[in-house]
Protein backbone atom coordinates (compact mmCIF):
# COMPACT_ATOMS: atom_id res chain seq x y z
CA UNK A 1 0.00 0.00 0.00
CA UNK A 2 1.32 3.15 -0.49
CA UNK A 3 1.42 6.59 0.76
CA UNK A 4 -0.96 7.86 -1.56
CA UNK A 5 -3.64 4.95 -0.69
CA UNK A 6 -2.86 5.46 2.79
CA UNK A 7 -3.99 9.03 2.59
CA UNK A 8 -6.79 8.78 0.40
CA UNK A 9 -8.49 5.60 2.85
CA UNK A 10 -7.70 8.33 5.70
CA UNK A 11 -9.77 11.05 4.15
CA UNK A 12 -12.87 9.17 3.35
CA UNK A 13 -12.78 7.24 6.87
CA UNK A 14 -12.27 10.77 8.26
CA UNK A 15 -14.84 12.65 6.08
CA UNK A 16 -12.46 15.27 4.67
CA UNK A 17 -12.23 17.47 2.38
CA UNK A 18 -9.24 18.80 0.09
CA UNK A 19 -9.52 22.25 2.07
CA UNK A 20 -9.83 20.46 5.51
CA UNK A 21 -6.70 18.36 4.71
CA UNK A 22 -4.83 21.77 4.22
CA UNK A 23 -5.82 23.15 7.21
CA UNK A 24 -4.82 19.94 8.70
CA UNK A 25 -1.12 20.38 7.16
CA UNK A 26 -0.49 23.72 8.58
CA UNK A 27 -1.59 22.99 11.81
CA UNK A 28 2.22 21.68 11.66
CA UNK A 29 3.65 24.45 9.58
CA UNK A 30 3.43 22.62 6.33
CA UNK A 31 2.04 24.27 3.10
CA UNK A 32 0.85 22.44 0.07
CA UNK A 33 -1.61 23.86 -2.48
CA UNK A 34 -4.61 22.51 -3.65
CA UNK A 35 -3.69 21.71 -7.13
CA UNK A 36 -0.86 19.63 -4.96
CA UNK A 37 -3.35 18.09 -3.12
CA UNK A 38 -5.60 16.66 -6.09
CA UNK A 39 -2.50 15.55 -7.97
CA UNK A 40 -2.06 13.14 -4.80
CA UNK A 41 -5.39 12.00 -5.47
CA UNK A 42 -5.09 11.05 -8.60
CA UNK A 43 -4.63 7.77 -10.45
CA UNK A 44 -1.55 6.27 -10.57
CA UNK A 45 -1.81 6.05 -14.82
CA UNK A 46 -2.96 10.19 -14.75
CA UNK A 47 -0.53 12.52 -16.13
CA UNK A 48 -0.70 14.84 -13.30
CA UNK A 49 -0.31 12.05 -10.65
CA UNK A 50 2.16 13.37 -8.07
CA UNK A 51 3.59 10.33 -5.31
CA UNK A 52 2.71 11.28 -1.79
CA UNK A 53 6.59 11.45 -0.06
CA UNK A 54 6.57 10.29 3.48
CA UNK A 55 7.36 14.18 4.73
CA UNK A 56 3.78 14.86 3.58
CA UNK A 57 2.36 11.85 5.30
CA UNK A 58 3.99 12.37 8.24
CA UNK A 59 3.03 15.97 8.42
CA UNK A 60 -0.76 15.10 7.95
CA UNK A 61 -0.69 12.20 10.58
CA UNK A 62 1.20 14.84 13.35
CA UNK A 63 -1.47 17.29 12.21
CA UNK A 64 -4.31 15.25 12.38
CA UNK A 65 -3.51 14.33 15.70
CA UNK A 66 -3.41 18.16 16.78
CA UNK A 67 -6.86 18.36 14.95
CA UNK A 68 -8.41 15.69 16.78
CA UNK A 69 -7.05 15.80 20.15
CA UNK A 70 -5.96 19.82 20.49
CA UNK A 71 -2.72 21.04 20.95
CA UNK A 72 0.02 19.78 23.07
CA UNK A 73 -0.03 21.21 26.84
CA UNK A 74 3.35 21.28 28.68
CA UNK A 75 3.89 19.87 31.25
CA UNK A 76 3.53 22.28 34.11
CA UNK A 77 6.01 22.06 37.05
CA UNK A 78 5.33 22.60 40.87
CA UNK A 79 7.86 24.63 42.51
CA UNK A 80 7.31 24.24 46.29
């Protein structure tokens, strides 16, 4: 399977759309554009297909997880 599937069974499980998966990306500073976006979506055989690297994967699954669950809280120290 590769990254491409992996992100396109990810964003019908999740319900999301092309603009949602943006917003998703720079919740971790990463910027892609739409037309960047739907060439990841293509077929493999379309001219315009673009492979998914794993730097955008990764991005989306650290963002996703800011999405779902909220940012990251630090640890707060007691000073007694």
């Amino acid at each position: 399977m590769s990254n491409n599937d992996i992100l396109k069974k990810l964003r019908v499980a999740l319900h999301l759309k092309n603009t949602e998966i943006i917003e998703i990306l720079k919740l971790v500073d990463f910027k892609v554009t739409e037309s960047e976006l739907g060439a990841i979506f293509r077929k493999e055989d379309h001219p315009n297909y673009k492979a998914c690297g794993d730097q955008i994967l990764r991005n989306f699954l650290n963002g996703l997880v800011i999405h779902l669950r909220g940012p990251r809280e630090e640890p707060t120290t007691s000073k007694e």
